[in-house]
N, C-alpha and C. Protein backbone atom coordinates (compact mmCIF):
# COMPACT_ATOMS: atom_id res chain seq x y z
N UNK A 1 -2.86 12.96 7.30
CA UNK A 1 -3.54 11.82 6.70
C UNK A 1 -4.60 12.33 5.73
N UNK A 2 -4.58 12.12 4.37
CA UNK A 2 -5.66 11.80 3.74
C UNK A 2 -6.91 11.08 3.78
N UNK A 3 -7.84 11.36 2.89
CA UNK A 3 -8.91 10.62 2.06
C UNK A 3 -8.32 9.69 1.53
N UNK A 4 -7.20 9.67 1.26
CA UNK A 4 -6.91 8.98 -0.16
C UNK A 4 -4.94 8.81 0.23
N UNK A 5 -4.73 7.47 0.05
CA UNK A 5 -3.81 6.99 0.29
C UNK A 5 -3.00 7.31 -1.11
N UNK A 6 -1.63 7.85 -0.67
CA UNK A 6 -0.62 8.42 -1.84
C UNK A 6 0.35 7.51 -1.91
N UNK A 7 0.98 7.58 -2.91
CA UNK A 7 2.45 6.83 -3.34
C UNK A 7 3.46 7.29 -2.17
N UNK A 8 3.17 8.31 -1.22
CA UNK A 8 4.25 9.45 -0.31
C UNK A 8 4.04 8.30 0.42
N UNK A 9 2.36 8.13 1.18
CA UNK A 9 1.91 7.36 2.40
C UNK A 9 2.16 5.86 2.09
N UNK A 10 2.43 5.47 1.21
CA UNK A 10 3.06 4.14 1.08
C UNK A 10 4.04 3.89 0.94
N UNK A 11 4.56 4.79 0.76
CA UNK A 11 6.56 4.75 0.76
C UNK A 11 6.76 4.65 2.50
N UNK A 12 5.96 5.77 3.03
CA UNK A 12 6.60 5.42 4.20
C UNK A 12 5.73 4.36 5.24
N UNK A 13 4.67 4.08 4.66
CA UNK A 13 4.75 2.34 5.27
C UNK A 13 5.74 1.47 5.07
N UNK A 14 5.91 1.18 3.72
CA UNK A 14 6.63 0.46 2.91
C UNK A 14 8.20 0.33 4.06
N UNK A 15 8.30 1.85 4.39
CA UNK A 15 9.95 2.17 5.42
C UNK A 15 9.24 1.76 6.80
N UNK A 16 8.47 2.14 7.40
CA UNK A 16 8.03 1.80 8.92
C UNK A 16 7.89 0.29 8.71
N UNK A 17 6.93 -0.11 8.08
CA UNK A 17 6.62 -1.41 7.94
C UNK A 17 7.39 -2.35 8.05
N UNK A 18 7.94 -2.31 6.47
CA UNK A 18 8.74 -3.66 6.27
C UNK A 18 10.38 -3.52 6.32
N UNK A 19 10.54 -1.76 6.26
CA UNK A 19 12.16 -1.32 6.60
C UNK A 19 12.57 -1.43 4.78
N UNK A 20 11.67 -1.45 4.00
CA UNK A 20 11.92 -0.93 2.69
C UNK A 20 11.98 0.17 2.17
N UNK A 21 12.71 0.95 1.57
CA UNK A 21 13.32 2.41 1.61
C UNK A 21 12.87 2.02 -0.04
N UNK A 22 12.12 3.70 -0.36
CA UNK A 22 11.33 3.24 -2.00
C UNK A 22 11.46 4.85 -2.35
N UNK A 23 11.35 5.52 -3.06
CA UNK A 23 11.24 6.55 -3.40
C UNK A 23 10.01 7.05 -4.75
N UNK A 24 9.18 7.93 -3.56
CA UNK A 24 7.81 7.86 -3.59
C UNK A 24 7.46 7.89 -5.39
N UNK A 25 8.40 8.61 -5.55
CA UNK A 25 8.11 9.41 -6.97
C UNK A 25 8.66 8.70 -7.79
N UNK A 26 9.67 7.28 -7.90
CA UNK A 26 10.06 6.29 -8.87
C UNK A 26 8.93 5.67 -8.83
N UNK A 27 8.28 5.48 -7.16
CA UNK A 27 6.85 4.52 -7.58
C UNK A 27 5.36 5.03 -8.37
N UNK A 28 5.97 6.32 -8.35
CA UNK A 28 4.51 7.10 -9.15
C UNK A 28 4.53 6.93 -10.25
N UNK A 29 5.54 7.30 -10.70
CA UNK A 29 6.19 7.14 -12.13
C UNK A 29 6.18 5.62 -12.82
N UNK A 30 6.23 4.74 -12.22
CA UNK A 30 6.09 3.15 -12.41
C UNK A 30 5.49 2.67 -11.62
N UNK A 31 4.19 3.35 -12.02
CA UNK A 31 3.25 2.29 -10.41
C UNK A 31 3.02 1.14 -11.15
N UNK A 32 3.16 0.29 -12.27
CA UNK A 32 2.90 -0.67 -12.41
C UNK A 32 4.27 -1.83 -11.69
N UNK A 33 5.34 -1.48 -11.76
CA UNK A 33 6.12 -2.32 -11.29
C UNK A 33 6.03 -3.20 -10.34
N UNK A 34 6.36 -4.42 -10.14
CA UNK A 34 5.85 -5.18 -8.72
C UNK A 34 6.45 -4.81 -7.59
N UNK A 35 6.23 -5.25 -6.66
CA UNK A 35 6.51 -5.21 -5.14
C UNK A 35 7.70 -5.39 -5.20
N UNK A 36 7.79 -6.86 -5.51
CA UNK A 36 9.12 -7.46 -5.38
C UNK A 36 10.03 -6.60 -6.06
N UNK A 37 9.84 -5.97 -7.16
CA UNK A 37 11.70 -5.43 -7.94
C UNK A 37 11.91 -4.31 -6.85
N UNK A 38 10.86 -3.56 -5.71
CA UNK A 38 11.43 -2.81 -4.80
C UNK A 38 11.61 -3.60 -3.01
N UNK A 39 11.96 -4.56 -3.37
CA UNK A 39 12.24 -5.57 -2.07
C UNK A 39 10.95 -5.64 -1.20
N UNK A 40 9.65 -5.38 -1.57
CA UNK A 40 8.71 -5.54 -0.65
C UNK A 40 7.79 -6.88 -0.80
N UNK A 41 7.96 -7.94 0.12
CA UNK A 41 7.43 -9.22 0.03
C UNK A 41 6.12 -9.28 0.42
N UNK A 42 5.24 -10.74 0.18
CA UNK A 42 4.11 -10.38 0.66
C UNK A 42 3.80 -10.36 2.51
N UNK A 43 4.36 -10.47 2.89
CA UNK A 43 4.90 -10.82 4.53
C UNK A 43 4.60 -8.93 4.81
N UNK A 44 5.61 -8.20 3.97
CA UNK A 44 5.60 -6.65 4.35
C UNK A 44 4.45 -6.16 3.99
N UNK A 45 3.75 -6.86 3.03
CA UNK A 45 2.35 -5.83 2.29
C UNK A 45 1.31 -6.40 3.39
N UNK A 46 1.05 -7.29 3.75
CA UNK A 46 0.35 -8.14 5.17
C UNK A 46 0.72 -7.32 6.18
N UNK A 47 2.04 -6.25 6.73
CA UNK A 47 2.09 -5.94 7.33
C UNK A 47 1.93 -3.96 7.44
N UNK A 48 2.02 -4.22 6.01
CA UNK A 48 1.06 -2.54 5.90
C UNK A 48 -0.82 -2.57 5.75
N UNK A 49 -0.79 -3.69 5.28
CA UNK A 49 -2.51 -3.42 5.17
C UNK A 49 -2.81 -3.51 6.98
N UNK A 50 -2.27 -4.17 7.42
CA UNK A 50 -2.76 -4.12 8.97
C UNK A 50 -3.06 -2.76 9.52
N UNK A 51 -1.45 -2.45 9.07
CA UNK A 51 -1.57 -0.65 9.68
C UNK A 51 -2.38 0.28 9.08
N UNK A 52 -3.10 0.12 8.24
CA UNK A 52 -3.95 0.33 7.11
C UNK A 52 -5.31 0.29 7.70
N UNK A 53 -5.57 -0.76 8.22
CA UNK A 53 -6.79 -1.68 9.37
C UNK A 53 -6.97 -0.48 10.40
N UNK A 54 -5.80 -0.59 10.85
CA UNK A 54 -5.58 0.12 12.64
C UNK A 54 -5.89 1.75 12.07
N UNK A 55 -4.98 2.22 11.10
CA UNK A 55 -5.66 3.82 10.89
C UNK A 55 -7.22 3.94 10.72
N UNK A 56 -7.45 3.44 9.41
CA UNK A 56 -8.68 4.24 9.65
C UNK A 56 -10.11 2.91 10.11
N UNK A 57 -9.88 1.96 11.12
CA UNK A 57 -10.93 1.20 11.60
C UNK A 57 -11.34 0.89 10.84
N UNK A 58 -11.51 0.15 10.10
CA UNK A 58 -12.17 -0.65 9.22
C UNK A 58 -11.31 -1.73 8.30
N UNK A 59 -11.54 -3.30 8.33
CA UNK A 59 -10.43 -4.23 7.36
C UNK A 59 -11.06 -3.63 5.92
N UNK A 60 -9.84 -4.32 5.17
CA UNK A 60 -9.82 -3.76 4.06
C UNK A 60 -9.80 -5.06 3.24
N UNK A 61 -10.43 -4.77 2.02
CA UNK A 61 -10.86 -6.65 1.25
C UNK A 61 -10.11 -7.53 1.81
N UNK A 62 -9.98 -8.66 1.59
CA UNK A 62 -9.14 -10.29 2.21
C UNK A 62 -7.97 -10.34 0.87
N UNK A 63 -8.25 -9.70 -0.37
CA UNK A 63 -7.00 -9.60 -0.96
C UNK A 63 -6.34 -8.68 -0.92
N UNK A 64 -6.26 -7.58 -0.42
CA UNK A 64 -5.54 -6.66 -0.24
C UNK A 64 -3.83 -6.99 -0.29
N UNK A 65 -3.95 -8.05 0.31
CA UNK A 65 -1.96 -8.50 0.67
C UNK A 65 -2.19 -9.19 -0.65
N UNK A 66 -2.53 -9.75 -1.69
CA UNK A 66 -1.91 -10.91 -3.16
C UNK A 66 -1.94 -9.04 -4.03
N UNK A 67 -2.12 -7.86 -3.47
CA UNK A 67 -1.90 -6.69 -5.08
C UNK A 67 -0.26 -7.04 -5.27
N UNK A 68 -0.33 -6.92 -6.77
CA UNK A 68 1.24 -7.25 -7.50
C UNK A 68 1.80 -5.95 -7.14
N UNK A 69 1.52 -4.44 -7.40
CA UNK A 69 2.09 -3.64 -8.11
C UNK A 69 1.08 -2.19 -6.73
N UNK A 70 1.69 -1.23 -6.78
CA UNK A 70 1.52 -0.16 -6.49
C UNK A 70 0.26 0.52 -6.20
N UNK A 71 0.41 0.48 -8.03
CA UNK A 71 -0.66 1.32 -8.71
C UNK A 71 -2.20 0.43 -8.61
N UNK A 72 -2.02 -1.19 -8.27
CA UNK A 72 -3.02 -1.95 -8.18
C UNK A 72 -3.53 -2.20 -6.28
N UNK A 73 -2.61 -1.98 -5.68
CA UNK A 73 -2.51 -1.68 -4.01
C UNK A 73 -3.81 -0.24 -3.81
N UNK A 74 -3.05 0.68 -4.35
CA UNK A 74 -3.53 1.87 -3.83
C UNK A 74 -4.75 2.03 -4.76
N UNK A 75 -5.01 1.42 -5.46
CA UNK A 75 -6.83 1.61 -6.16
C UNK A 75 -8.04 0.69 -5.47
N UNK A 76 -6.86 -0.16 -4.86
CA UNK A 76 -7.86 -0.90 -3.99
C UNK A 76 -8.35 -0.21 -2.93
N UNK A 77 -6.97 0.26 -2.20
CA UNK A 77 -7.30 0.74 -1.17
C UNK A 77 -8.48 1.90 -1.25
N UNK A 78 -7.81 2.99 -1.90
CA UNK A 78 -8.75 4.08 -2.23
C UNK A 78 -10.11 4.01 -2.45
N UNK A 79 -10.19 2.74 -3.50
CA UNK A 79 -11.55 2.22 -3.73
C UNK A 79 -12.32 1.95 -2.46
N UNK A 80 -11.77 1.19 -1.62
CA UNK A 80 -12.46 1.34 0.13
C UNK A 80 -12.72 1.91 0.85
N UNK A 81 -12.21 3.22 0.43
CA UNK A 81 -11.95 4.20 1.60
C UNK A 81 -13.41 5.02 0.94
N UNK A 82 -13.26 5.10 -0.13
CA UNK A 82 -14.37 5.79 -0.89
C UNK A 82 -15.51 5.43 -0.26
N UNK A 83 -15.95 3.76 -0.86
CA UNK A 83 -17.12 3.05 -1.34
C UNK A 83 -17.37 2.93 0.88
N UNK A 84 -16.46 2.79 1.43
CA UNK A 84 -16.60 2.32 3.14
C UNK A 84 -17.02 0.50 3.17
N UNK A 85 -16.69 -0.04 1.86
CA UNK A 85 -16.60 -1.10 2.52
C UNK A 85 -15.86 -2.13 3.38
């Protein structure tokens, strides 16, 4: 586990989670793309920020589950993990 949540560590939420199979490095490469064109709904992103919650103790903003895209997920996150809010 990181400081800092990777495109790797969200691929394999993305697979534990919601049973969406993503390949880490198409999403690096296009972190702008949405959720949806890689089958991940907001139901599955609700169900990674949880696990998200449970790792490192602490919730994470109330929008965390409406990020469109990847690259807008994991700046949030990171941004939290940083700042500890």
């Amino acid at each position: 586990m990181t400081a800092q949540l990777t495109y790797e560590e969200l691929a394999a939420l993305m697979k534990s989670g919601a049973g969406v199979s993503v390949d880490p490095q198409q999403m690096e490469n296009s972190p702008g793309s949405a959720f949806d064109e890689y089958g991940l709904d907001s139901l599955g992103l609700l169900g990674i920020v949880a696990a998200l919650e449970n790792r490192y103790g602490h919730p994470l903003p109330v929008d965390a589950d409406r990020c469109k895209t990847p690259r807008e997920f994991l700046d949030l996150v990171n941004n939290t993990l940083v700042t500890g809010a």
